[in-house]
Protein backbone atom coordinates (compact mmCIF):
# COMPACT_ATOMS: atom_id res chain seq x y z
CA UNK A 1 57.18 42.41 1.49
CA UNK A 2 53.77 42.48 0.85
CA UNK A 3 52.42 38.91 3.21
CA UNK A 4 49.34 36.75 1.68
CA UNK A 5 46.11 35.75 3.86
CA UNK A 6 43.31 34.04 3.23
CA UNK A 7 39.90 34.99 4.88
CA UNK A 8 37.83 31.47 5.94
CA UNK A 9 34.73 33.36 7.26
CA UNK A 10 32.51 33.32 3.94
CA UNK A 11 33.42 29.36 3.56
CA UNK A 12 32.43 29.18 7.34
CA UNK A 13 29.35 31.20 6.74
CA UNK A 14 28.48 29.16 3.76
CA UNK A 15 28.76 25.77 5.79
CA UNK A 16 26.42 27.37 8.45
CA UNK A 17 23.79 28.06 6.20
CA UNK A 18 23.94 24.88 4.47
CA UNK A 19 24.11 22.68 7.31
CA UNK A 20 20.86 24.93 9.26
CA UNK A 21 18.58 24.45 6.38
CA UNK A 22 19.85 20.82 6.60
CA UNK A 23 18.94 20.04 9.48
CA UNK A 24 15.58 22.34 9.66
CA UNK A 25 14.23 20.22 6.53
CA UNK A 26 15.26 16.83 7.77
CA UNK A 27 13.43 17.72 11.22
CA UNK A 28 10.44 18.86 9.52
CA UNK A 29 8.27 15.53 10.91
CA UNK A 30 10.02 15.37 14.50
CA UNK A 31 7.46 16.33 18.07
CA UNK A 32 7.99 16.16 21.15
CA UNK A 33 5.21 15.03 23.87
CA UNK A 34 6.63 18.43 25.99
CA UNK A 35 7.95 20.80 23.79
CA UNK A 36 8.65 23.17 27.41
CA UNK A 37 11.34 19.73 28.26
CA UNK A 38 14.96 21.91 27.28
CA UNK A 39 16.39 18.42 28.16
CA UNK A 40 14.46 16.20 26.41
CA UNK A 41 14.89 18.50 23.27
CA UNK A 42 19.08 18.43 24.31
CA UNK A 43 19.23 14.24 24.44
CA UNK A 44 16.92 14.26 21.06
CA UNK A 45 19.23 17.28 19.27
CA UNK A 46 21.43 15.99 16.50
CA UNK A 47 25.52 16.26 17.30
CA UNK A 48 28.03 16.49 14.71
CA UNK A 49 31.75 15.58 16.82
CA UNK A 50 34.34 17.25 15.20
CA UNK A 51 37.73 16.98 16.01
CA UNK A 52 39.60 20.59 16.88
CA UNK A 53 43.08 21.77 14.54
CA UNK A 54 45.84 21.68 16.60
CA UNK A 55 46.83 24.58 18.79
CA UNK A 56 49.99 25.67 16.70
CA UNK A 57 47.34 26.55 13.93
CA UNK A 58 46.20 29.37 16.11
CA UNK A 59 49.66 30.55 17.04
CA UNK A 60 50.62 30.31 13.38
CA UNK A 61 47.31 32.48 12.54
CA UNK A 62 47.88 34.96 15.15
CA UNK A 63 51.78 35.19 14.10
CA UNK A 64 50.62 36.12 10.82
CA UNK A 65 48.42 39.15 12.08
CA UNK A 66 51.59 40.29 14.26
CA UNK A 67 53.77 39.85 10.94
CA UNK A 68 51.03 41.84 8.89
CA UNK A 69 50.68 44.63 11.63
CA UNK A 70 54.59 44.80 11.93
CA UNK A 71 54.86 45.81 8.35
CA UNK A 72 52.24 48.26 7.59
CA UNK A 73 54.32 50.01 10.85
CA UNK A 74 57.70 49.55 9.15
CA UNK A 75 55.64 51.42 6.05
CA UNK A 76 54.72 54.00 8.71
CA UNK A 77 58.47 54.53 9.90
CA UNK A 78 60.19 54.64 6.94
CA UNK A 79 57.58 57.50 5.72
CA UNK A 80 58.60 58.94 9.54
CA UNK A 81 62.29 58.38 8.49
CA UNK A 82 62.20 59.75 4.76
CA UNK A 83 60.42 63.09 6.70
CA UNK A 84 62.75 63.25 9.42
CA UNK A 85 65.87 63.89 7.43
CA UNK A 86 64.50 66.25 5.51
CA UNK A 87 66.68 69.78 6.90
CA UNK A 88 64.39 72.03 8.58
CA UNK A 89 64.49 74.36 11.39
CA UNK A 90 60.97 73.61 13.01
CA UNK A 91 60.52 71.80 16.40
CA UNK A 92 60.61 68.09 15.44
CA UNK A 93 60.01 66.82 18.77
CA UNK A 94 56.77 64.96 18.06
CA UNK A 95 58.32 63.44 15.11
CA UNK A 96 61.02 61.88 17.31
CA UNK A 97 58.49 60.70 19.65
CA UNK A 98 56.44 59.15 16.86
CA UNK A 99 59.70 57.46 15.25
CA UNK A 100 60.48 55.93 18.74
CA UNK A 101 56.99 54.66 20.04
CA UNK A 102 56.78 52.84 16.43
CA UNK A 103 60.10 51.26 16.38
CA UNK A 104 59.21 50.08 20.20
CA UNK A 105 56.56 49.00 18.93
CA UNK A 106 57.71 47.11 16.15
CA UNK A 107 60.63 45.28 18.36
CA UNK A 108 58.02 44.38 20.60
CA UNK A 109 56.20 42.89 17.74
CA UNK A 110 59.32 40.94 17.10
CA UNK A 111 59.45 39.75 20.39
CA UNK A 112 56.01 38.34 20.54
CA UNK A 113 56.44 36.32 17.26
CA UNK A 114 59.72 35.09 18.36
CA UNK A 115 58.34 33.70 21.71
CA UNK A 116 54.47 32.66 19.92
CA UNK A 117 57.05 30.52 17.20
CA UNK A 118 59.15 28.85 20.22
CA UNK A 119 55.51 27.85 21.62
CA UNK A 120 54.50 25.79 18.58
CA UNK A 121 57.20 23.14 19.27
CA UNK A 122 55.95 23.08 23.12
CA UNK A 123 52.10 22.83 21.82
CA UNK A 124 52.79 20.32 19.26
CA UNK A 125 54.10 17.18 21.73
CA UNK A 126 51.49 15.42 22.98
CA UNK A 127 51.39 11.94 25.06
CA UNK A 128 49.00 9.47 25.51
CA UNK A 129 48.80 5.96 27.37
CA UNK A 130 48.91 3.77 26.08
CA UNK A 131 50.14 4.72 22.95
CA UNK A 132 49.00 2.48 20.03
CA UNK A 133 50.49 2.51 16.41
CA UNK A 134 48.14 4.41 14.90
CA UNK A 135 48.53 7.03 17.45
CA UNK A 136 52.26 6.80 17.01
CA UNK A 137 52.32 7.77 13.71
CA UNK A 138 49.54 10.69 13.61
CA UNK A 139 51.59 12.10 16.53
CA UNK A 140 55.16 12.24 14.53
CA UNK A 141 53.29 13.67 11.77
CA UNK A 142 51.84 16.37 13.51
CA UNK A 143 55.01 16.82 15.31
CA UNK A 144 56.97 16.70 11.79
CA UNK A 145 54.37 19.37 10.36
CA UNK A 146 54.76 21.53 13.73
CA UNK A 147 58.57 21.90 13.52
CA UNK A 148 57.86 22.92 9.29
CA UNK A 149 55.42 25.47 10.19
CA UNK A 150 57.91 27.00 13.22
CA UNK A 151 60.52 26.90 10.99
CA UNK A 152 58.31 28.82 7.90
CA UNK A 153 57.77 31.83 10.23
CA UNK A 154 60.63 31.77 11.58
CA UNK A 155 61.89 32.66 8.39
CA UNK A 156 59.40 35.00 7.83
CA UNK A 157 59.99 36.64 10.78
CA UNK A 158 64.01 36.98 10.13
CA UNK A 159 63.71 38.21 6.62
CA UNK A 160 60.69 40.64 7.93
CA UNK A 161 63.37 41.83 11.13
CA UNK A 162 66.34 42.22 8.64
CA UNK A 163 64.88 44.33 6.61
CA UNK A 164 63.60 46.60 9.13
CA UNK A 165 67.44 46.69 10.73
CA UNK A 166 68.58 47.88 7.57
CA UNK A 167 66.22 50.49 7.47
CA UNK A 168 67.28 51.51 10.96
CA UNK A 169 71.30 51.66 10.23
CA UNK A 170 70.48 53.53 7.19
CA UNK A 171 68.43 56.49 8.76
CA UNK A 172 71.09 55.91 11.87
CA UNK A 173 74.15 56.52 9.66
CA UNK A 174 71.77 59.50 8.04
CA UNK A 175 71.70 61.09 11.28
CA UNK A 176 74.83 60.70 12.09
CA UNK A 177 75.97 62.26 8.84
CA UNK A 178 73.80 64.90 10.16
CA UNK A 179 75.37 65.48 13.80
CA UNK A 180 78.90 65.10 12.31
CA UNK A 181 77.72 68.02 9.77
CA UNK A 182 76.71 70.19 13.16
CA UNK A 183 79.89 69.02 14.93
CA UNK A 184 82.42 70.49 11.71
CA UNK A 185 80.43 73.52 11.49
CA UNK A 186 80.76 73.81 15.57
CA UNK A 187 84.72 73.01 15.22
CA UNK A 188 85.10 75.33 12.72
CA UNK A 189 83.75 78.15 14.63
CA UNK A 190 86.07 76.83 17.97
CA UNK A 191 82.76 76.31 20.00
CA UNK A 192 84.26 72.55 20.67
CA UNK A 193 87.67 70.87 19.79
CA UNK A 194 88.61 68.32 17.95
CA UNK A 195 87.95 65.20 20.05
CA UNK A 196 85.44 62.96 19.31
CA UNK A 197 84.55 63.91 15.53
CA UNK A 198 85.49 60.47 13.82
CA UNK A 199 82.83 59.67 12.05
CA UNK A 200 81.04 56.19 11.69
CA UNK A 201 82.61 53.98 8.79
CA UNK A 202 80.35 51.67 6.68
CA UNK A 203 80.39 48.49 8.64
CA UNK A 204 78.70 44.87 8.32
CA UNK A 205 78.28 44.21 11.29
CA UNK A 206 75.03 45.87 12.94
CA UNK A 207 75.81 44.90 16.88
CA UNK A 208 79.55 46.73 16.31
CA UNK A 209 77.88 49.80 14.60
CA UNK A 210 75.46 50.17 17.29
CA UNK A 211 78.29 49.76 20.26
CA UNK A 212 80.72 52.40 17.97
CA UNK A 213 77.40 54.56 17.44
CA UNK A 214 76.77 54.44 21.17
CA UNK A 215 80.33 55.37 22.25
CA UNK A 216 80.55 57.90 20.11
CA UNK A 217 77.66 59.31 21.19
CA UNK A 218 78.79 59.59 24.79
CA UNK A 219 81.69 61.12 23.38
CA UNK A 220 80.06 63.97 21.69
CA UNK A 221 77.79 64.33 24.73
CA UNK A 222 80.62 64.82 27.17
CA UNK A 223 82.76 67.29 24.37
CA UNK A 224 79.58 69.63 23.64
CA UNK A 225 77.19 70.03 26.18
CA UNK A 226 74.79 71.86 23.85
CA UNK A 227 70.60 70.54 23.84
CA UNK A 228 70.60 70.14 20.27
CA UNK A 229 73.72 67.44 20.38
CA UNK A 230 72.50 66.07 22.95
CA UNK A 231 68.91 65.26 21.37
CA UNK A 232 70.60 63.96 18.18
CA UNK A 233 72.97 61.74 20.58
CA UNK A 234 69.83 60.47 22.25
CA UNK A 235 68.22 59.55 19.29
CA UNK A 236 71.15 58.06 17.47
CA UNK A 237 71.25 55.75 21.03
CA UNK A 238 67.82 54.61 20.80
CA UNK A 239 68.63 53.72 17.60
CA UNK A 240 71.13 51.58 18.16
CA UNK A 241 69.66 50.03 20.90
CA UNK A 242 67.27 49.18 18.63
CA UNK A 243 69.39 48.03 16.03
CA UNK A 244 70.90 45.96 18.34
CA UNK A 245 67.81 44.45 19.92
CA UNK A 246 67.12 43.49 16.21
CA UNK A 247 70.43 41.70 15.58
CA UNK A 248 69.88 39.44 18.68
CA UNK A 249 66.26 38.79 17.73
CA UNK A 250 68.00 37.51 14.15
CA UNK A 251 70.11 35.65 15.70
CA UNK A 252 67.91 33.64 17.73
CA UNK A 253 65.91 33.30 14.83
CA UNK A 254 68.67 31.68 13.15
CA UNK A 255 68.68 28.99 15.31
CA UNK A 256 64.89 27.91 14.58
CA UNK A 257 65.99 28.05 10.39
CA UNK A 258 69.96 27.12 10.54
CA UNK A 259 68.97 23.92 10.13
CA UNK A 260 66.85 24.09 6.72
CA UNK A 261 70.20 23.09 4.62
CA UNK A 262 70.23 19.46 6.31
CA UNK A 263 66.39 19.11 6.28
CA UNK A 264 66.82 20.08 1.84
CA UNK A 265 69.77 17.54 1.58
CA UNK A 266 67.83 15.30 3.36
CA UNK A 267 64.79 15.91 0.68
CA UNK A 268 67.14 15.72 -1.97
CA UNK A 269 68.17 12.36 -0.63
CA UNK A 270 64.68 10.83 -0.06
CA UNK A 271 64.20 12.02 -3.39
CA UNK A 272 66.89 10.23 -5.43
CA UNK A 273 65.75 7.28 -3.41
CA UNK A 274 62.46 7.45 -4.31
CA UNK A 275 63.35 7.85 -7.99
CA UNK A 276 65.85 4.52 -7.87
CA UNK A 277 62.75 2.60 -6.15
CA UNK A 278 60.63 3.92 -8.58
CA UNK A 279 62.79 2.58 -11.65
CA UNK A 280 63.08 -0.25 -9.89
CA UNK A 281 59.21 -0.91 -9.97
CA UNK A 282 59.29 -0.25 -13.77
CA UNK A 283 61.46 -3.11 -14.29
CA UNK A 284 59.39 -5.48 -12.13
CA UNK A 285 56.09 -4.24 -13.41
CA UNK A 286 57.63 -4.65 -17.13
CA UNK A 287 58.99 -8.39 -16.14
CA UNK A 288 55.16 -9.00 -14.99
CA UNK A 289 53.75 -7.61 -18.07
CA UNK A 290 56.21 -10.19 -20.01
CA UNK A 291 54.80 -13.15 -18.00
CA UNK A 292 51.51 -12.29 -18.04
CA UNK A 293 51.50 -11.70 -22.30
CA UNK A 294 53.30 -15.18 -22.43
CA UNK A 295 50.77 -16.91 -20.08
CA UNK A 296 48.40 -17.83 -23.20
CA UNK A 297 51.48 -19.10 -25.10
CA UNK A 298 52.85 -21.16 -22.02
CA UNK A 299 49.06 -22.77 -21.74
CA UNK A 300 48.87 -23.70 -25.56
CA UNK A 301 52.78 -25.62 -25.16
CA UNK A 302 51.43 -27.15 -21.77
CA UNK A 303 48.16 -28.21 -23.21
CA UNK A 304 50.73 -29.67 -26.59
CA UNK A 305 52.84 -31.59 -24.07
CA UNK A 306 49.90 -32.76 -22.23
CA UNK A 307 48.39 -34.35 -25.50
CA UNK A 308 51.67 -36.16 -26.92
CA UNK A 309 51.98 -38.03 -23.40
CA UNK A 310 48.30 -39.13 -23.50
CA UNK A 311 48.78 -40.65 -27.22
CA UNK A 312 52.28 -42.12 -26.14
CA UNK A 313 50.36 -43.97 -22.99
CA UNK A 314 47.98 -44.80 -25.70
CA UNK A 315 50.03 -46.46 -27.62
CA UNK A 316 52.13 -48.11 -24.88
CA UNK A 317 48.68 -49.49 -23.74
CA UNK A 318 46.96 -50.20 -26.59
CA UNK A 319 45.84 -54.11 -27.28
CA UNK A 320 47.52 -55.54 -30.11
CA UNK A 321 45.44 -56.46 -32.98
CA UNK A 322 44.86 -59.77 -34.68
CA UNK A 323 46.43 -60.68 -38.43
CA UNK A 324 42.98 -60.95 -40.73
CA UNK A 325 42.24 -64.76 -40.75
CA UNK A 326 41.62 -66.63 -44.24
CA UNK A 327 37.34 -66.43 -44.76
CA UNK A 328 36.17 -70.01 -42.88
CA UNK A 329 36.58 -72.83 -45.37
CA UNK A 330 33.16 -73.67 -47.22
CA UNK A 331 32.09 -77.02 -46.61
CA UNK A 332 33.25 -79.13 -49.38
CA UNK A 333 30.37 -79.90 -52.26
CA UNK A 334 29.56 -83.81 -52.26
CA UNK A 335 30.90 -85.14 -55.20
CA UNK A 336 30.61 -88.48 -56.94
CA UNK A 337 34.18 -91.27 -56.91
CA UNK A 338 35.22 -94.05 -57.96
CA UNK A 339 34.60 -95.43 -54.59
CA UNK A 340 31.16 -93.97 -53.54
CA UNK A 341 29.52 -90.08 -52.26
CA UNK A 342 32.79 -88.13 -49.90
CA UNK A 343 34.50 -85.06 -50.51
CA UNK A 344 37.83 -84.16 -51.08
CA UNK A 345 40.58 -81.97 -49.52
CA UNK A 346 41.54 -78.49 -50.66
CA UNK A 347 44.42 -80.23 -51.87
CA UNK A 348 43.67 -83.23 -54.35
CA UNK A 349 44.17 -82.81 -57.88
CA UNK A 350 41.26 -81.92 -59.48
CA UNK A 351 39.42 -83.09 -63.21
CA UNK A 352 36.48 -81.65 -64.37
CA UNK A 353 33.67 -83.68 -65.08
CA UNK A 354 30.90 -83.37 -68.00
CA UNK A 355 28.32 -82.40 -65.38
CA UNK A 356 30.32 -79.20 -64.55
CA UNK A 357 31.73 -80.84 -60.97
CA UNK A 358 35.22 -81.25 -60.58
CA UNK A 359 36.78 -84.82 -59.88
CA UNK A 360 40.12 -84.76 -57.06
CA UNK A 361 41.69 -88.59 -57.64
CA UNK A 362 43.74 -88.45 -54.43
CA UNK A 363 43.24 -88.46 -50.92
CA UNK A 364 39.18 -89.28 -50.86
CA UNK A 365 37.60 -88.98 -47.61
CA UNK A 366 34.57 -91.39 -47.11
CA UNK A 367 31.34 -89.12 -45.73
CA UNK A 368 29.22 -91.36 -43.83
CA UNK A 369 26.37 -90.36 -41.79
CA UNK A 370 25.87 -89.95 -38.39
């Protein structure tokens, strides 16, 4: 498993610069009365404040180097291992010794990521007085983000430790196929009995391999006394050991991760609720788009209702108008009777004299002056 990094240093370097020619330009017209006055040029300096990461970031960066260190080693062994096997009748002490110190090496390794990853959810709770709501919330964030970045290398460190224990209980059952090649050559030629020449069965379990491998190790030990047993016994027990110190490290490490099934139903959850929220805004913002298109239409029928109640108050109200009165009656031309000068009423019979006038016989009224 080949693990990605990311180098900051050019970015940092890059900021540097910038921010030093910056500052040297923008300072260009600043003196000072005594430029030997270190503390007058300290209270005049420009600061920046800058807030620090938190300290998990630097036990998450420096279990990364541990992780990246542990498997250019497991590279190493497994070359070790592949070379190891090999059938040869050379002194392979220093070999062994190599094979051991790396896979010591490599559990310690294990061990120092497993205790750095326990750290980060120490280093991540924090407590201030008194707390304030702001403060409240940035602190279960950070804490939320601590417990995702434990759990990421915790998982990183698992898969990283199972596959170097399956590397181990393969070159262990290699060696054993070895030793148990030794012991039937060493039975056949009645150097040792029988006892103790089971060999070891392909098992799941790596803790019960490494107790069987262990036991039966003792028991070749104590049937064949020979130096040559004996090393292979010793190294098949380190092995184990080993393999066994790895199972226990996985198995604390599945305590950090065995909860990573709740925390993706939960995700799934918050998810589907966010999507039925989310439809649910749809239909109000599509309800608020209706009303706001019919707004215009709405004014226009209030402004129509508006207008017929004005003319019907109008109308209601409005000062009834006078009939159109007969024109004023002229005054009535003098005209010449039986009985002297008067005029007559609209409704005498009239005769027309020769002069042109006309003549009413009835109802003469006498005109008299005044």
């Amino acid at each position: 498993m080949n693990l990605i990094t990311r180098s900051r240093t050019g970015l940092f370097l890059s900021y540097r610069d910038s921010r030093a020619s910056s500052t040297r330009f923008s300072r260009t017209r600043i003196t000072f009365d005594d430029t030997d006055d270190e503390q007058q040029q300290l209270i005049n300096h420009d600061t920046v404040d800058m807030d620090l990461p938190p300290k998990w970031v630097d036990i998450s960066e420096q279990v990364q180097l541990i992780l990246a260190d542990t498997q250019a080693k497991i590279t190493a062994v497994e070359k070790l291992h592949a070379k190891h096997v090999l059938p040869g009748f050379t002194d392979r002490s220093h070999e062994e010794q190599e094979i051991e110190a790396a896979t010591t090496d490599i559990t310690k390794n294990f061990r120092q990521c497993q205790s750095l990853i326990q750290r980060i959810g120490v280093v991540s709770v924090s407590h201030t007085f008194p707390p304030s709501q702001t403060e409240a919330q940035t602190l279960q964030h950070g804490v939320q983000t601590a417990k995702n970045v434990q759990r990421g290398l915790a998982a990183k460190v698992q898969e990283l430790s199972a596959t170097f224990r399956k590397k181990q209980r393969v070159y262990m059952e290699k060696l054993q196929g070895h030793a148990i090649k030794n012991q039937d050559l060493l039975i056949a030629s009645g150097t040792i009995s029988l006892r103790g020449s089971e060999g070891l069965s392909a098992v799941d379990d790596d803790v019960e391999a490494a107790t069987h491998t262990r036991s039966q190790s003792l028991s070749l030990t104590q049937a064949n006394p020979s130096t040559d047993l004996q090393t292979r016994d010793r190294e098949l027990t380190d092995i184990a050991n080993s393999i066994a110190s790895l199972a226990e490290l996985f198995k604390d490490l599945s305590v950090l991760v065995i909860d990573q099934g709740t925390i993706l139903d939960s995700v799934e959850y918050n998810v589907e609720q966010t999507a039925a929220h989310v439809s649910e805004a749809v239909q109000e913002l599509n309800t608020a788009t209706q009303y706001q298109k019919s707004t215009g239409r709405r004014k226009c029928i209030f402004l129509l209702l508006l207008i017929i109640f004005g003319l019907i108050i109008v109308i209601i109200f409005k000062p009834k108008r006078r009939h159109l009165s007969s024109p004023p009656p002229t005054p009535p031309e003098p005209i010449l009777s039986l009985r002297g000068v008067g005029f007559l009423s609209e409704k005498s019979p009239e005769r027309l004299l020769p002069d042109g006038r006309f003549l009413r016989l009835s109802r003469i009224h006498r005109w008299t002056n005044t």
